[in-house]
Protein backbone atom coordinates (compact mmCIF):
# COMPACT_ATOMS: atom_id res chain seq x y z
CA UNK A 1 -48.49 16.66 -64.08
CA UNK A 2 -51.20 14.01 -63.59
CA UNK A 3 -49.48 12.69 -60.77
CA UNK A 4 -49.27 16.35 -58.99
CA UNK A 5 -53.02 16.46 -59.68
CA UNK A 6 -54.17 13.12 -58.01
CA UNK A 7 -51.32 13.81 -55.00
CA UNK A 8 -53.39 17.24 -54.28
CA UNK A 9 -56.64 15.32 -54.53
CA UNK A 10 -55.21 12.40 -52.49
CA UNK A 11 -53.99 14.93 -49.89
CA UNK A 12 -57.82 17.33 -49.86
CA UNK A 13 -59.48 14.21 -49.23
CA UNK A 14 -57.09 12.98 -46.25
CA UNK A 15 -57.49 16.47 -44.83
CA UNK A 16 -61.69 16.30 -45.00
CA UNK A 17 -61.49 12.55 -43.59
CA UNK A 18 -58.97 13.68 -40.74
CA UNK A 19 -61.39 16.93 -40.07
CA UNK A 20 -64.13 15.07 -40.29
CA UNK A 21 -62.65 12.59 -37.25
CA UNK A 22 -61.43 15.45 -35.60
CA UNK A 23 -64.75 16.96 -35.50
CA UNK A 24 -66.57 13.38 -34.10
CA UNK A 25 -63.76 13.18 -31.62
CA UNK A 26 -64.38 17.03 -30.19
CA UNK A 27 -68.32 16.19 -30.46
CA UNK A 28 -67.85 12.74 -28.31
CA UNK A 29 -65.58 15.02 -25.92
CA UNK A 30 -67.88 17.67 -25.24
CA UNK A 31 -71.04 14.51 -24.83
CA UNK A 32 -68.55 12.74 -22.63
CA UNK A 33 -67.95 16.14 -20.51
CA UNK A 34 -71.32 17.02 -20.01
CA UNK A 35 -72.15 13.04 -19.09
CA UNK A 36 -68.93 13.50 -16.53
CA UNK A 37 -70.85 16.45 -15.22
CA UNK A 38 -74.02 14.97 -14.46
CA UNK A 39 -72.01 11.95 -12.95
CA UNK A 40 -70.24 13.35 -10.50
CA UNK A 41 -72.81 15.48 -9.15
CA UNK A 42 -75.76 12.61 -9.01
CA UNK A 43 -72.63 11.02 -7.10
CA UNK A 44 -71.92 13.89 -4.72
CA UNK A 45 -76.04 13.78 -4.41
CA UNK A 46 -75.76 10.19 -3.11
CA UNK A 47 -73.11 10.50 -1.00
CA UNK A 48 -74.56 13.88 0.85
CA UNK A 49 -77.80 11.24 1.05
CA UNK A 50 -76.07 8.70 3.12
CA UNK A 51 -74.53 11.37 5.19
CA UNK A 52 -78.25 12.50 6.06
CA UNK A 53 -79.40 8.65 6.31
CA UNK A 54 -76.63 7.85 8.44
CA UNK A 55 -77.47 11.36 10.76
CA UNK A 56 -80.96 10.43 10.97
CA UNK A 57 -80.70 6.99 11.77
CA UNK A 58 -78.39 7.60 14.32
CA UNK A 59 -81.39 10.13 16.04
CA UNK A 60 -84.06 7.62 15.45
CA UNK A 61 -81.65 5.05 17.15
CA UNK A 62 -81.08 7.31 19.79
CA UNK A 63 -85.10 7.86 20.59
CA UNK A 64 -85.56 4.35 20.08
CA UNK A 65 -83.25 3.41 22.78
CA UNK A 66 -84.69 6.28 25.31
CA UNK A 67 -87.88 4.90 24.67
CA UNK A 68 -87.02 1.28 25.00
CA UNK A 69 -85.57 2.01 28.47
CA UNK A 70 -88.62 4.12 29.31
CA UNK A 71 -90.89 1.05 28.19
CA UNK A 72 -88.46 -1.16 30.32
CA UNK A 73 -88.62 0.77 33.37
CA UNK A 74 -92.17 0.41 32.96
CA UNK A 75 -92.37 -3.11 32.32
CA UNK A 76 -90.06 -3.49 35.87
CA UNK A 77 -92.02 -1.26 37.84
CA UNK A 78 -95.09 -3.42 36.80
CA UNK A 79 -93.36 -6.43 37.91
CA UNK A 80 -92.42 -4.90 41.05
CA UNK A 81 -95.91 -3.87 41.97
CA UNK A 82 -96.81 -7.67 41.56
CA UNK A 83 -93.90 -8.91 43.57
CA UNK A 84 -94.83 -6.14 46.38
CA UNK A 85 -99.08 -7.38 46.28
CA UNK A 86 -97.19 -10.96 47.29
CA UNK A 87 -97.17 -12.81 44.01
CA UNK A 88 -93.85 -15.20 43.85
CA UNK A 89 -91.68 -15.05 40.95
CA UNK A 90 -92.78 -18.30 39.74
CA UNK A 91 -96.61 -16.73 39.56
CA UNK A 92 -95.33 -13.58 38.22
CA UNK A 93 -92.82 -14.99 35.47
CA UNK A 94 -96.09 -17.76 34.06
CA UNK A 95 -98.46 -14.59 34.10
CA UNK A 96 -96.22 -12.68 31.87
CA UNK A 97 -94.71 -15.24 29.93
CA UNK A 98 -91.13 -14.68 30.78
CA UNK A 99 -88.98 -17.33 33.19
CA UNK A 100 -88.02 -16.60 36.50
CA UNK A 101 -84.56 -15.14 36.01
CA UNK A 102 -85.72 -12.15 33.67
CA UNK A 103 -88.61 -11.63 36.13
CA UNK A 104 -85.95 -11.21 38.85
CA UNK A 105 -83.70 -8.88 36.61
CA UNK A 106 -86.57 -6.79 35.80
CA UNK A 107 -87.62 -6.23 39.50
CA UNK A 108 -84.21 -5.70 40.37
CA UNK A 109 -83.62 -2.85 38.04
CA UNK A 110 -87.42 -1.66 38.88
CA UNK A 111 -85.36 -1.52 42.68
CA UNK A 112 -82.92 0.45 41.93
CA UNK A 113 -84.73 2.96 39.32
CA UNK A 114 -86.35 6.08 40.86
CA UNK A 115 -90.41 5.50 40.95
CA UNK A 116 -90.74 8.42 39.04
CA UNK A 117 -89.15 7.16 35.97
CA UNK A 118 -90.66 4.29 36.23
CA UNK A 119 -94.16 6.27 35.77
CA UNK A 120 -95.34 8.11 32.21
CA UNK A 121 -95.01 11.57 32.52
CA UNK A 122 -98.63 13.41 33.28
CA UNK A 123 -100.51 14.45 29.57
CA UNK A 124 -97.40 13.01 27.26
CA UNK A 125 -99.68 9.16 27.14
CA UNK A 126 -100.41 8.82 23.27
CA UNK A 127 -101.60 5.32 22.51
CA UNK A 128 -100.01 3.89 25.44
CA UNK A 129 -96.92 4.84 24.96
CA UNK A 130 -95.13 7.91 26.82
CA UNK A 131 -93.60 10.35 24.57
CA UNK A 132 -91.56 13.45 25.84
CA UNK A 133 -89.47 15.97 24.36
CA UNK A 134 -86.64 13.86 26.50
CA UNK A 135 -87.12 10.94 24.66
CA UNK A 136 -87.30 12.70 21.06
CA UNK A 137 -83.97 13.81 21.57
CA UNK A 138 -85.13 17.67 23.76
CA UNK A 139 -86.89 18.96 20.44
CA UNK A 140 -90.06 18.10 18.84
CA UNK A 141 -90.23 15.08 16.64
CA UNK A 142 -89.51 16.32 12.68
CA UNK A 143 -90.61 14.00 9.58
CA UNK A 144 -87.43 12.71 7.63
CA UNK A 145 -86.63 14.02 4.45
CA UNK A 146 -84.49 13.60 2.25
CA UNK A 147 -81.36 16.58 1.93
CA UNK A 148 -82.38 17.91 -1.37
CA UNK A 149 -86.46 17.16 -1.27
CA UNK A 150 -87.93 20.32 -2.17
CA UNK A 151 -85.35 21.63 -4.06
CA UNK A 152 -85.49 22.55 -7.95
CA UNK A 153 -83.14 20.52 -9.76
């Protein structure tokens, strides 16, 4: 009979050891789905925030290069005027600090661009620099944000 009595007490304290691992086991499962949770939508999060980066640079690249070529049809048309007043190339290109062949590109593209592109539009000077709803892409400029600044996490 002893040996019945220590088998039942061998076999109550295997079941409270297994429950008790079962139990750590279903507690690190439930910690581990919740962490999963969190994971994969801090991940979505990212990747929706290099969608919007790669949108927005794309704009700013866009406006950028309108207003480069406005700035260069303005740097041509300037050149132009110099060449038509008589300067020489040679005068013009150690005025502006550019050699010869770039002040002959520039006037050549200043030849065969309309005058009035070459010209800011009237009331859109700010700081110098043109700025028209044609170079910001036909809508008003907007600050960047971020996709989910402003909302309540």
């Amino acid at each position: 009979m002893a040996n019945s009595a220590t088998t039942k007490a061998a076999r109550t304290a295997a079941r409270k050891v297994v429950t008790a691992a079962q139990e750590e086991l279903a507690r690190r499962q439930r910690a581990n789905v919740e962490d999963l949770a969190k994971f994969f939508a801090a991940r979505d999060r990212i990747e929706e925030t290099d969608r919007w980066e790669a949108e927005r640079l794309a704009v700013v690249r866009a406006q950028a290069s309108q207003r480069r070529a406005a700035q260069e049809s303005q740097c041509a048309a300037a050149l132009q005027a110099m060449r038509d007043r008589g300067e020489d190339l040679a005068e013009i290109a150690r005025l502006t600090g550019i050699d010869q062949k770039a002040v002959r590109e520039r006037i050549k593209m200043a030849e065969q661009t309309p005058r009035s592109e070459c010209e800011p539009a009237a009331g859109h000077e700010r700081n110098g620099q043109a700025s028209t709803a044609k170079e910001n892409g036909g809508a008003a400029a907007e600050p960047m944000r971020a996709p989910d600044a402003g909302k309540e996490k």
